[in-house]
Protein backbone atom coordinates (compact mmCIF):
# COMPACT_ATOMS: atom_id res chain seq x y z
CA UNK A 1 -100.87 29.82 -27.05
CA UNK A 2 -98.54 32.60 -25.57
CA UNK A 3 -94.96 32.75 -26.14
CA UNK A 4 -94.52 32.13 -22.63
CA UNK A 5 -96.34 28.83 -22.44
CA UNK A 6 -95.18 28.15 -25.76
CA UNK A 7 -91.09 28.49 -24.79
CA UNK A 8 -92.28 26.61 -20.99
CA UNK A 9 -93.95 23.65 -23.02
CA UNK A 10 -90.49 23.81 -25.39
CA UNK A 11 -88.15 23.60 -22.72
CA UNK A 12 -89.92 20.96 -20.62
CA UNK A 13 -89.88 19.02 -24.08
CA UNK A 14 -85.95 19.27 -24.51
CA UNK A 15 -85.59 18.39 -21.19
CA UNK A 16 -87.96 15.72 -21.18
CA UNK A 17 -85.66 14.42 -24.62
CA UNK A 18 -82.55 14.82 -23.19
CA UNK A 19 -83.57 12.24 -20.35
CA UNK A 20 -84.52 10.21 -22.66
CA UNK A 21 -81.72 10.10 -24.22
CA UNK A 22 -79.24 9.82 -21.19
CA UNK A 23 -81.97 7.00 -19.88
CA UNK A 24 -81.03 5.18 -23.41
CA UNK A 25 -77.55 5.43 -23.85
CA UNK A 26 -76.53 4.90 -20.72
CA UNK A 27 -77.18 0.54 -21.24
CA UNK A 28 -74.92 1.10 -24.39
CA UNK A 29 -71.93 1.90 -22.69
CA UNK A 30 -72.30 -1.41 -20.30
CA UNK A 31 -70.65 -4.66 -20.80
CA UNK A 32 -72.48 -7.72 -20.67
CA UNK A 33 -71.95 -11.49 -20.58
CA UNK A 34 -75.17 -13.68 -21.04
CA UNK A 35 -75.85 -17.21 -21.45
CA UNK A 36 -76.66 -20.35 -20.06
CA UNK A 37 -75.53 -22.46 -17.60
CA UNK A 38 -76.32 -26.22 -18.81
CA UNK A 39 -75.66 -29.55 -17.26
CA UNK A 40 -73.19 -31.49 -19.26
CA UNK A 41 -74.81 -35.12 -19.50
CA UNK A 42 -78.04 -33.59 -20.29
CA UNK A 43 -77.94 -30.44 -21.81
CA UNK A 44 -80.80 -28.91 -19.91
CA UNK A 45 -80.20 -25.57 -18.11
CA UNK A 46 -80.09 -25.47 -14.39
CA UNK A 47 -82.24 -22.90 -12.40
CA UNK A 48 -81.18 -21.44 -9.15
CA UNK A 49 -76.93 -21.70 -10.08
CA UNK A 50 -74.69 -18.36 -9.09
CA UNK A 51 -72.85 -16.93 -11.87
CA UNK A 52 -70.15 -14.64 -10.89
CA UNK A 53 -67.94 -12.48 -12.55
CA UNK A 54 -64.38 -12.32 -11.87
CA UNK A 55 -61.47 -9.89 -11.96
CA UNK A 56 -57.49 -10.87 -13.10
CA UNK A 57 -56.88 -11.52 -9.93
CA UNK A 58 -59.84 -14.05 -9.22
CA UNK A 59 -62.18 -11.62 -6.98
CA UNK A 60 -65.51 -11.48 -7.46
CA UNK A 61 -66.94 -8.43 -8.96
CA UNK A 62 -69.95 -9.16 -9.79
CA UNK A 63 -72.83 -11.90 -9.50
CA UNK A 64 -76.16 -13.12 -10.41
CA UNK A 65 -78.62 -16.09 -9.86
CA UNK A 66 -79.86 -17.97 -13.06
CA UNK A 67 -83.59 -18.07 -13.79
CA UNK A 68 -85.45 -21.25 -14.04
CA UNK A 69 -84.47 -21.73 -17.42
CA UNK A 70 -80.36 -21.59 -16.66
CA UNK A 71 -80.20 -18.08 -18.57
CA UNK A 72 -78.21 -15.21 -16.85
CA UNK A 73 -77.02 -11.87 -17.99
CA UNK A 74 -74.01 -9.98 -15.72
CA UNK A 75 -73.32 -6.31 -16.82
CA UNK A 76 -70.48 -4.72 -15.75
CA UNK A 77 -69.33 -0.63 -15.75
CA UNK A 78 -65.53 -1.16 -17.39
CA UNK A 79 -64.15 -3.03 -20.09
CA UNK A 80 -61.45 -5.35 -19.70
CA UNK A 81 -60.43 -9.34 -19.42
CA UNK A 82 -62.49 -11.14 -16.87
CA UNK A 83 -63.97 -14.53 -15.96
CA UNK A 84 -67.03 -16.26 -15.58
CA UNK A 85 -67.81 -18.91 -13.35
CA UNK A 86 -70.42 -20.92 -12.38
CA UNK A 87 -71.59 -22.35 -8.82
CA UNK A 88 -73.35 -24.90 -7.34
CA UNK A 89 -73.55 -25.20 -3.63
CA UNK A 90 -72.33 -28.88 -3.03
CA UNK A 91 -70.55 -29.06 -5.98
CA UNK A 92 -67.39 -28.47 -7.52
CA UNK A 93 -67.36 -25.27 -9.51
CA UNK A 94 -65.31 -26.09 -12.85
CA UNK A 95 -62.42 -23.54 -13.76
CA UNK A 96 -63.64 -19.76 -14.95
CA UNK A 97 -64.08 -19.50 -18.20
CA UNK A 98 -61.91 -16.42 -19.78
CA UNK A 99 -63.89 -13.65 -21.43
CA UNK A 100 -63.02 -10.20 -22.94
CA UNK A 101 -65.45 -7.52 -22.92
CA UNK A 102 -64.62 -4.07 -25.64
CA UNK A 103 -66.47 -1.05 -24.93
CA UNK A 104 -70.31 -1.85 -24.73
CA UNK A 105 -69.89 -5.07 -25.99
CA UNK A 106 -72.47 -8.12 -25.24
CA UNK A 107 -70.96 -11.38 -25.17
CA UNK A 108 -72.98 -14.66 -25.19
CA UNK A 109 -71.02 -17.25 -23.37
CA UNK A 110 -72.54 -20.57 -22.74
CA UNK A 111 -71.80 -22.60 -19.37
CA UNK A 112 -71.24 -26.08 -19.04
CA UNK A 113 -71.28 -27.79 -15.66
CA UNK A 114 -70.86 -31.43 -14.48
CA UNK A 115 -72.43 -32.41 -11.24
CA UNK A 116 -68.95 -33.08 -9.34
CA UNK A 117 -70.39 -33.21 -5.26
CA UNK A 118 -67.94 -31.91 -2.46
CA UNK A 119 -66.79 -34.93 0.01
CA UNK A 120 -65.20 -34.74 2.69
CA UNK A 121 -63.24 -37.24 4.28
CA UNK A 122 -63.62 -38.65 7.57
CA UNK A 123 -63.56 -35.12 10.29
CA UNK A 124 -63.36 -35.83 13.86
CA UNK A 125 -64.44 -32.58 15.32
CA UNK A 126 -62.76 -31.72 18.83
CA UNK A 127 -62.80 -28.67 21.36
CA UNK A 128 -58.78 -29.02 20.49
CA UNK A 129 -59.85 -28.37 16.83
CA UNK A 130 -57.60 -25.53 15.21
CA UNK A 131 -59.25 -21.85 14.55
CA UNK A 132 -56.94 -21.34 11.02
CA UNK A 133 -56.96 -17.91 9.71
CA UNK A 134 -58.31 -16.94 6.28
CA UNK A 135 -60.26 -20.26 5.81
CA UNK A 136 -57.74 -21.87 4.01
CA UNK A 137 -54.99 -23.51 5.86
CA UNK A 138 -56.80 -26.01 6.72
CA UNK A 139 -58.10 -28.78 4.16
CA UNK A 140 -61.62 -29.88 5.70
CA UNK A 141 -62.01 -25.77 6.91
CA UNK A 142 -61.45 -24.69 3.71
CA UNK A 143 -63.93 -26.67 2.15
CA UNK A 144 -66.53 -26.37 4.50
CA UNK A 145 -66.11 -22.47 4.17
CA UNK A 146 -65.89 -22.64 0.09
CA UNK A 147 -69.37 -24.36 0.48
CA UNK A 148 -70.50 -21.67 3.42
CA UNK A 149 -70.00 -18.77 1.04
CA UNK A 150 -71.57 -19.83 -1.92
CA UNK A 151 -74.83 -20.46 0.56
CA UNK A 152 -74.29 -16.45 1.60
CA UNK A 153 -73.63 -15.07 -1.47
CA UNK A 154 -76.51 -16.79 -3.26
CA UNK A 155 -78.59 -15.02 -0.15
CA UNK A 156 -76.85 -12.15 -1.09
CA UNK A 157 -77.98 -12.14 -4.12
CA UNK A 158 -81.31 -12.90 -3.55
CA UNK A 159 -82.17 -9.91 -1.45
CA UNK A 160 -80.66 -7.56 -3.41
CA UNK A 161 -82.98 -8.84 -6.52
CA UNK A 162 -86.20 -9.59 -4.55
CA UNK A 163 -88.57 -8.65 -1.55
CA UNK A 164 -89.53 -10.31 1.23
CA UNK A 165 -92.49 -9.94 3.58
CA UNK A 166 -90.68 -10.23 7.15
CA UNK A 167 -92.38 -9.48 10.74
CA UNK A 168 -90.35 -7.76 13.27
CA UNK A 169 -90.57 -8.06 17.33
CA UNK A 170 -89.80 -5.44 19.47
CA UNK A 171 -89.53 -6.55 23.19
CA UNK A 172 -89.51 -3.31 25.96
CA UNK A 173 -88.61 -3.83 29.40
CA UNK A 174 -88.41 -1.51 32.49
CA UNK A 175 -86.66 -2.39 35.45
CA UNK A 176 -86.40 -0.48 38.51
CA UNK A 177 -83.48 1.46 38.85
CA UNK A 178 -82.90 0.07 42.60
CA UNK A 179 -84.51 -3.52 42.00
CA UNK A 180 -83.18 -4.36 39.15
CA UNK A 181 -86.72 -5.77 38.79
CA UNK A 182 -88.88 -6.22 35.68
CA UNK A 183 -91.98 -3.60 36.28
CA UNK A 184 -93.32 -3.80 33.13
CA UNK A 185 -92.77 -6.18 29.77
CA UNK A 186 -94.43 -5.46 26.28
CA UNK A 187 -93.76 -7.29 22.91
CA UNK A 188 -94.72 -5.53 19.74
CA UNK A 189 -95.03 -6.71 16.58
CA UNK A 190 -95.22 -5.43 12.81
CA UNK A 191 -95.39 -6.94 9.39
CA UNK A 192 -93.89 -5.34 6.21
CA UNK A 193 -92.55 -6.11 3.05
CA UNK A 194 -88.26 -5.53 3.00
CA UNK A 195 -85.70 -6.64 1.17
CA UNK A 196 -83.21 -8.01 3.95
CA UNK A 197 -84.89 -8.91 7.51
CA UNK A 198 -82.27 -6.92 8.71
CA UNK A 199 -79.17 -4.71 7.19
CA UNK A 200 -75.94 -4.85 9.11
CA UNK A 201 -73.12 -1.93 9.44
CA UNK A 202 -71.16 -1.89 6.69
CA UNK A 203 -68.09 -4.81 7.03
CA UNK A 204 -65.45 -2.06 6.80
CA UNK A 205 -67.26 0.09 10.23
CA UNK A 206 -67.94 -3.31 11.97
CA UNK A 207 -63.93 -3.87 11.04
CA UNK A 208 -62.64 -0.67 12.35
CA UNK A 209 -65.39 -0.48 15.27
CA UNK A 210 -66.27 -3.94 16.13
CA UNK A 211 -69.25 -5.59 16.74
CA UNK A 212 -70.10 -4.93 20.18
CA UNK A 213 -70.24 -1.47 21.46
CA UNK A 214 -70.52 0.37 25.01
CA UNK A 215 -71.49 4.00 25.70
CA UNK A 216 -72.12 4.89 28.92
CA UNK A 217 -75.92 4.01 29.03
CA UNK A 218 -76.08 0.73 27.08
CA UNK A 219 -74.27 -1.52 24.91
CA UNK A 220 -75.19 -2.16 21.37
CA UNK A 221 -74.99 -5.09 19.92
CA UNK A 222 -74.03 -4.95 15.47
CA UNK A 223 -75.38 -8.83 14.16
CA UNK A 224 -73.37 -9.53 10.65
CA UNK A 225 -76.05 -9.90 7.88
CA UNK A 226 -74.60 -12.45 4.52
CA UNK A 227 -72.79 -9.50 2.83
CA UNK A 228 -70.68 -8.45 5.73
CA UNK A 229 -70.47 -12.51 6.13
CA UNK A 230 -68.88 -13.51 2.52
CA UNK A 231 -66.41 -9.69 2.72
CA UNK A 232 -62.91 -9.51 2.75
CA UNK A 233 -62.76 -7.73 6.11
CA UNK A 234 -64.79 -10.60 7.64
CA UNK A 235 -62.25 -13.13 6.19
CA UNK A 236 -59.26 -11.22 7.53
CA UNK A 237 -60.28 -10.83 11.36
CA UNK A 238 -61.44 -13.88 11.86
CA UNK A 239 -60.27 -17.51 12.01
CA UNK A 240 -61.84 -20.34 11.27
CA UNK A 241 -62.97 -23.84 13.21
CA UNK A 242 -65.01 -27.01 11.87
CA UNK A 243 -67.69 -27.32 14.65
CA UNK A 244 -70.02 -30.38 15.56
CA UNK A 245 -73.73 -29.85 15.39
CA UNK A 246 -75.83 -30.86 18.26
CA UNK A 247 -79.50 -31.14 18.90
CA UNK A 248 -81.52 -31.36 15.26
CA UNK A 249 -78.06 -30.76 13.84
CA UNK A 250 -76.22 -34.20 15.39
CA UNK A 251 -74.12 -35.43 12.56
CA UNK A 252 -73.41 -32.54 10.79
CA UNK A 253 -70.49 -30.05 10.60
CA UNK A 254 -70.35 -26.15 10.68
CA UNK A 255 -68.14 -23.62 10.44
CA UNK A 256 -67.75 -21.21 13.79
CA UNK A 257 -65.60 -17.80 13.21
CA UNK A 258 -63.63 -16.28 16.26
CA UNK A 259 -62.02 -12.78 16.19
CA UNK A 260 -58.77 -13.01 15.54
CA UNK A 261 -57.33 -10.00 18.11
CA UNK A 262 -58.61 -7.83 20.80
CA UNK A 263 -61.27 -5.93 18.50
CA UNK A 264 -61.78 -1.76 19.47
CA UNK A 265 -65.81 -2.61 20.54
CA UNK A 266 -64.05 -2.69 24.12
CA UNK A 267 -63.41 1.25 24.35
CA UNK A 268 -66.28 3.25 25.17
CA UNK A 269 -67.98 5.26 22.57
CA UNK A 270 -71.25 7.08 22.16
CA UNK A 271 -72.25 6.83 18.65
CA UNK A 272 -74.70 4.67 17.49
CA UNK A 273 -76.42 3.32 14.24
């Protein structure tokens, strides 16, 4: 072998090591909490609950959906003092449980849950109904929303973690530019594997720009997908109003968000994404 292909074959060795190592030590520097979330009367764990991890102040930082044995396993980037909590959509979640996390330290934390269900009292839903802000001045909006979020950020979840196979129509129409006429119509369709059907602005764009926007040859309309749904920004410029379903729906409630002031979508602009 030459010295030349010996010293290439050396140095594409070391580097080949070194990213090895980086790849290795980088999980030893993470903090994780792992488990299982159990039901108290029986003692079996429960698939399919969200486990979240929560900051001092009680925001959510991270989250992940238990497997069909009840295990789970968060990681986090800092140490510090969080808490772990447990949710069930329809039931109460029971209080975080406190846990401390040292530098690239793996904590095992076991989760007990008790099968508490959400009622609601009686809710007559009017047109009159109040739109309260933040989701929480209101008792029966409040708890309708607690419920709402869970159901978002467990979708959440789940399309960050998995794929789905999703098929996408694309309508065209031309119109006649005196008319106003349809001359021609086509739908087109394609199938492909994704992990969201669709992926919204980010909530903090959609905050500052809005969700409908005009430029001077169309107007665009931005649909919220579940994470722009369960953010902060969401929360803060909108209220909030109990609505009655109709239809299929008859006899159940909903929650309907309205922007809470005149939102910028209504000055002209030419960007799009």
């Amino acid at each position: 072998m030459s010295i030349a292909k010996w010293f290439s074959c050396r140095v594409l060795l070391r580097t080949l090591s070194l990213t090895l190592a980086g790849a290795l030590a980088a999980p030893a520097h993470a903090q994780v909490v792992r488990g299982v979330v159990v039901d108290e009367a029986s003692g079996r764990g429960l698939p399919g609950i969200v486990v979240v991890l929560l900051d001092s102040t009680g925001k959510r930082l991270a989250g992940v959906i238990a497997g069909d044995d009840g295990r789970y396993a968060i990681r986090t980037s800092v140490p510090g003092r969080f808490a772990v909590r447990a949710e069930r959509i329809g039931y109460r979640a029971d209080a975080p449980t406190p846990v401390a996390l040292k530098l690239g330290e793996t904590v095992e934390l076991r989760l007990v849950t008790r099968p508490i269900p959400v009622l609601l009292g009686a809710v007559r839903v009017t047109d009159k109904s109040p739109c309260v802000t933040g989701a929480s001045d209101g008792r029966e909006v409040s708890t309708v929303w607690d419920e709402t979020r869970k159901a978002l950020y467990a979708t959440d979840l789940t399309q960050r973690e998995e794929l789905f196979t999703a098929r996408v129509s694309r309508f065209e129409r031309t119109l006649d530019a005196e008319s106003g006429r349809v001359t021609s119509y086509q739908t087109k369709q394609n199938t492909g594997v994704t992990r969201s059907p669709f992926v919204s602005l980010a909530a903090a764009q959609l905050s500052a720009g809005g969700y409908v926007r005009q430029s001077s040859t169309e107007t665009v309309y931005y649909g919220p997908d579940a994470t722009v749904l369960v953010s902060d920004e969401f929360l803060r410029d909108h209220c909030f109003r109990l609505k009655a379903g109709d239809g299929r729906n008859g006899g159940l409630i909903g929650i309907s968000p309205r922007i809470l002031r005149r939102r910028p979508s209504c000055r002209r602009s030419r960007s799009r994404r």
